[in-house]
N, C-alpha and C. Protein backbone atom coordinates (compact mmCIF):
# COMPACT_ATOMS: atom_id res chain seq x y z
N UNK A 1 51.15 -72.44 -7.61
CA UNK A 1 52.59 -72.53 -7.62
C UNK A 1 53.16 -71.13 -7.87
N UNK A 2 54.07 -70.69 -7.10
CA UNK A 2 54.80 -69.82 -7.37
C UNK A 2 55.81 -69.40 -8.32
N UNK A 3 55.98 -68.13 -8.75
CA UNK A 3 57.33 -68.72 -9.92
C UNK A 3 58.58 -69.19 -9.40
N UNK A 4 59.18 -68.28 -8.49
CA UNK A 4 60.12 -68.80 -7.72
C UNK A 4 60.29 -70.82 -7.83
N UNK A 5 58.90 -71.16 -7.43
CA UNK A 5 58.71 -72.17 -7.89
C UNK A 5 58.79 -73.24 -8.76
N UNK A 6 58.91 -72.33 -9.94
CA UNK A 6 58.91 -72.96 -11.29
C UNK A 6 60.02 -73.98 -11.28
N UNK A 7 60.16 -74.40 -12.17
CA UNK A 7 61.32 -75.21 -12.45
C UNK A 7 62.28 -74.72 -13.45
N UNK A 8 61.68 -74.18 -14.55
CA UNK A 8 62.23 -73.19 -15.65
C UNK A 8 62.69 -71.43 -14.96
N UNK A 9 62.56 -71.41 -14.43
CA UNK A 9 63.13 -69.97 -13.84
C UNK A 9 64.38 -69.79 -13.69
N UNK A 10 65.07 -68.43 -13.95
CA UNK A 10 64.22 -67.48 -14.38
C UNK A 10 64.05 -67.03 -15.88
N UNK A 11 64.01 -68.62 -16.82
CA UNK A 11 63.90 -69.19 -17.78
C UNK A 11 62.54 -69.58 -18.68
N UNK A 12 61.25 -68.47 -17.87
CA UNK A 12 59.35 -68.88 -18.22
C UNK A 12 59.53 -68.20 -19.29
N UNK A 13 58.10 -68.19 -19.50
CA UNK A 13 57.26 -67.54 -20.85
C UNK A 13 56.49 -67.51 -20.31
N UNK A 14 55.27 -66.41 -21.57
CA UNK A 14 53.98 -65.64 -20.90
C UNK A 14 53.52 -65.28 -21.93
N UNK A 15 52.00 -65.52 -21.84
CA UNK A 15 51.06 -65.14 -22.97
C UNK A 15 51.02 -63.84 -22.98
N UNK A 16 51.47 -62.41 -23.77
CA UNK A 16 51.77 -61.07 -23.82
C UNK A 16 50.19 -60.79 -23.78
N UNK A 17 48.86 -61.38 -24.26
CA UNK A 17 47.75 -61.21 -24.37
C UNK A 17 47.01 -61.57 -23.16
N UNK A 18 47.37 -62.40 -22.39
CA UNK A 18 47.05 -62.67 -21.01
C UNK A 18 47.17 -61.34 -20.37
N UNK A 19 48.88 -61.25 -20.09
CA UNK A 19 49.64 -60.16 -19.53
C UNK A 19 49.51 -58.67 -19.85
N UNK A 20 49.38 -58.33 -20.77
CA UNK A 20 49.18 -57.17 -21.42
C UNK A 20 47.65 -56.16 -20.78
N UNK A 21 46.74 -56.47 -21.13
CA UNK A 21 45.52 -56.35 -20.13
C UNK A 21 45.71 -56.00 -18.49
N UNK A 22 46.37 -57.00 -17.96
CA UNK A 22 46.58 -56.77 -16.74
C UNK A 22 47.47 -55.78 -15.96
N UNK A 23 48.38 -55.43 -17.15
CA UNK A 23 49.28 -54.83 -16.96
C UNK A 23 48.68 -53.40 -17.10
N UNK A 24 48.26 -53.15 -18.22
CA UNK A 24 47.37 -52.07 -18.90
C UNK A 24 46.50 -50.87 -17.06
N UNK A 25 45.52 -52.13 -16.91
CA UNK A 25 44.88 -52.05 -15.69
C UNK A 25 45.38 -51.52 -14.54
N UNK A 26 46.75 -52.57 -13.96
CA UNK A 26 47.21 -52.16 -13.06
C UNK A 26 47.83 -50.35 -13.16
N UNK A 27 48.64 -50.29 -14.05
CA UNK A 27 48.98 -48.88 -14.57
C UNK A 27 48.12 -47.73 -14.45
N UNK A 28 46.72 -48.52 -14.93
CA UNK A 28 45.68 -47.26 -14.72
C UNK A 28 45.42 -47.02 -13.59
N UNK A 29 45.38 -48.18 -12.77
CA UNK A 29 45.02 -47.90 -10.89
C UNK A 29 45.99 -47.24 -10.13
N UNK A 30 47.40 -47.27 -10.93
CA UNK A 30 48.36 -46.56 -10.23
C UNK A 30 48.47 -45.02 -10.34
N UNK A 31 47.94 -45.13 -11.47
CA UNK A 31 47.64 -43.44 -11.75
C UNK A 31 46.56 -42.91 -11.05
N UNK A 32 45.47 -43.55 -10.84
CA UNK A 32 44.36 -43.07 -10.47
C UNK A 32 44.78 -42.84 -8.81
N UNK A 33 45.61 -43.88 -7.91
CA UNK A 33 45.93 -43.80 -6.73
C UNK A 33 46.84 -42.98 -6.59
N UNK A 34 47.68 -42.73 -7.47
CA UNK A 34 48.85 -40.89 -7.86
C UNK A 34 48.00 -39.92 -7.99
N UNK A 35 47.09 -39.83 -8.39
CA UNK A 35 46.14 -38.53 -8.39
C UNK A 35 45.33 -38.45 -7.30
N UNK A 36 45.06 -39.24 -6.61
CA UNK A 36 43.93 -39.12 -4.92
C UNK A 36 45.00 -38.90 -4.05
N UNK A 37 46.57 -39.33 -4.34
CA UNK A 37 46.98 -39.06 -3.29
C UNK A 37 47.86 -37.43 -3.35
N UNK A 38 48.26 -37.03 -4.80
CA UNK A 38 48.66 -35.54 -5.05
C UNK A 38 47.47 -34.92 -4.82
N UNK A 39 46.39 -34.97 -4.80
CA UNK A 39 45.08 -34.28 -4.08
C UNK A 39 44.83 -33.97 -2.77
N UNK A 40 45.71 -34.75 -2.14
CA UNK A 40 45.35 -34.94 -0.60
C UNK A 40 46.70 -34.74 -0.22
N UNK A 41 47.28 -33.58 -0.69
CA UNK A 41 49.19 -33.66 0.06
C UNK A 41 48.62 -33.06 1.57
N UNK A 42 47.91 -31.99 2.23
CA UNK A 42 47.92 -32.12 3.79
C UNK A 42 48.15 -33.10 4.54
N UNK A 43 48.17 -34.46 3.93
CA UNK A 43 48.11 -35.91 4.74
C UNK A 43 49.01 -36.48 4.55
N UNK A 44 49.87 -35.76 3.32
CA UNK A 44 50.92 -36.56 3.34
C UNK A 44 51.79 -37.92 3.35
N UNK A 45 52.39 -37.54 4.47
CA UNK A 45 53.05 -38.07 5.43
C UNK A 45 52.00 -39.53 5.89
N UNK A 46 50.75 -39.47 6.07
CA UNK A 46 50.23 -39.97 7.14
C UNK A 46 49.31 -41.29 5.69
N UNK A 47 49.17 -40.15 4.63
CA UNK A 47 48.88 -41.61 3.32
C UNK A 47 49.78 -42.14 2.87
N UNK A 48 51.01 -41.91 2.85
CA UNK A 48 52.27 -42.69 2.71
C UNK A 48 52.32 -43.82 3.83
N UNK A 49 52.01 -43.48 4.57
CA UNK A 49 52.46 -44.63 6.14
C UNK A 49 50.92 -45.87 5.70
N UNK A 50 49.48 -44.78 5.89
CA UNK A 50 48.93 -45.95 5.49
C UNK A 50 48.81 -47.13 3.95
N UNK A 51 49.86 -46.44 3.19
CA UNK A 51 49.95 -47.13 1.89
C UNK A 51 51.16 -48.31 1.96
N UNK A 52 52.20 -47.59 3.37
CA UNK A 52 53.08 -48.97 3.10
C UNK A 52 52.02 -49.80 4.24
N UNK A 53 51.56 -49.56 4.80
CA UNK A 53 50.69 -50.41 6.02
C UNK A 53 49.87 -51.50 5.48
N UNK A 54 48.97 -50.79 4.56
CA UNK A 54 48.62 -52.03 3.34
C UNK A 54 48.99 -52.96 2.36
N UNK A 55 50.24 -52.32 1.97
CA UNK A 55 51.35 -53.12 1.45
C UNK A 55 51.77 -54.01 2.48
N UNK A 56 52.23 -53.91 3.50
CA UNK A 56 52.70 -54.93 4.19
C UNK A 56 51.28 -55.98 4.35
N UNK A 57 50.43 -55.59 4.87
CA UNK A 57 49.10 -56.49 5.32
C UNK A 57 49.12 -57.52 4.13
N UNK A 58 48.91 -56.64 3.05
CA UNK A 58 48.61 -57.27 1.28
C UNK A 58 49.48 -58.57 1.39
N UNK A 59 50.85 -57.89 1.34
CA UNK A 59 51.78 -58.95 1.35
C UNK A 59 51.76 -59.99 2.07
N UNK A 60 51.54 -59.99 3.12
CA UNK A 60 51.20 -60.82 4.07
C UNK A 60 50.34 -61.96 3.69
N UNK A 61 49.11 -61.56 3.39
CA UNK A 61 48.17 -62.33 2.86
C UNK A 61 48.08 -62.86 2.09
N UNK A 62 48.88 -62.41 0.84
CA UNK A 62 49.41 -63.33 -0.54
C UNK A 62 50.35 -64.35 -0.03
N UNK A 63 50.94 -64.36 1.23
CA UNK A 63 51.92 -65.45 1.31
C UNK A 63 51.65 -66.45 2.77
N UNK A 64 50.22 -65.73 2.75
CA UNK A 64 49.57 -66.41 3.89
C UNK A 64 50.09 -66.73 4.94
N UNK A 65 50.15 -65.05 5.47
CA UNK A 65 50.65 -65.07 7.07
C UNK A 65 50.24 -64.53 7.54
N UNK A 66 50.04 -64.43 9.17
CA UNK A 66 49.01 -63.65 9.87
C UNK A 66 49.85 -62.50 10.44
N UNK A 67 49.48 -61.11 10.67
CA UNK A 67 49.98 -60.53 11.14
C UNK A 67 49.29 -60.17 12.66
C-alpha cells in the first residue's frame, strides 16, 4: 500500500528507529554518489543525463510501468 494510500494521510506515524537507519544510509550513498560524480566533472553534462535516465527508469519500476 502506498501512503498516498493511507487512509490517515497526511496524518501517519513512523517508527524514528525503523526510519532513522535508513535514512542514515541513504545520506551516506548520496554522498558517496556526490563524490564519484565531483571526480568525474569531464562528463559532466553526460552523468547528469545518465542520473536523471535512471531516475526516470527507477521510477518507473517502483510504480510498475514499462518504459
Amino acid at each position: 500500500m502506498w501512503i498516498w494510500q493511507q487512509e490517515n494521510l497526511p496524518n501517519f506515524i513512523w517508527d524514528k528507529n525503523v526510519v532513522e537507519p535508513m535514512l542514515r544510509e541513504a545520506r551516506l550513498n548520496q554522498g558517496i554518489l556526490l563524490g564519484k560524480m565531483a571526480s568525474q566533472s569531464h562528463d559532466k553534462k553526460q552523468n547528469k543525463l545518465n542520473t536523471l535516465l535512471a531516475n526516470i527508469v527507477n521510477s518507473s519500476a517502483i510504480e510498475a510501468l514499462k518504459l
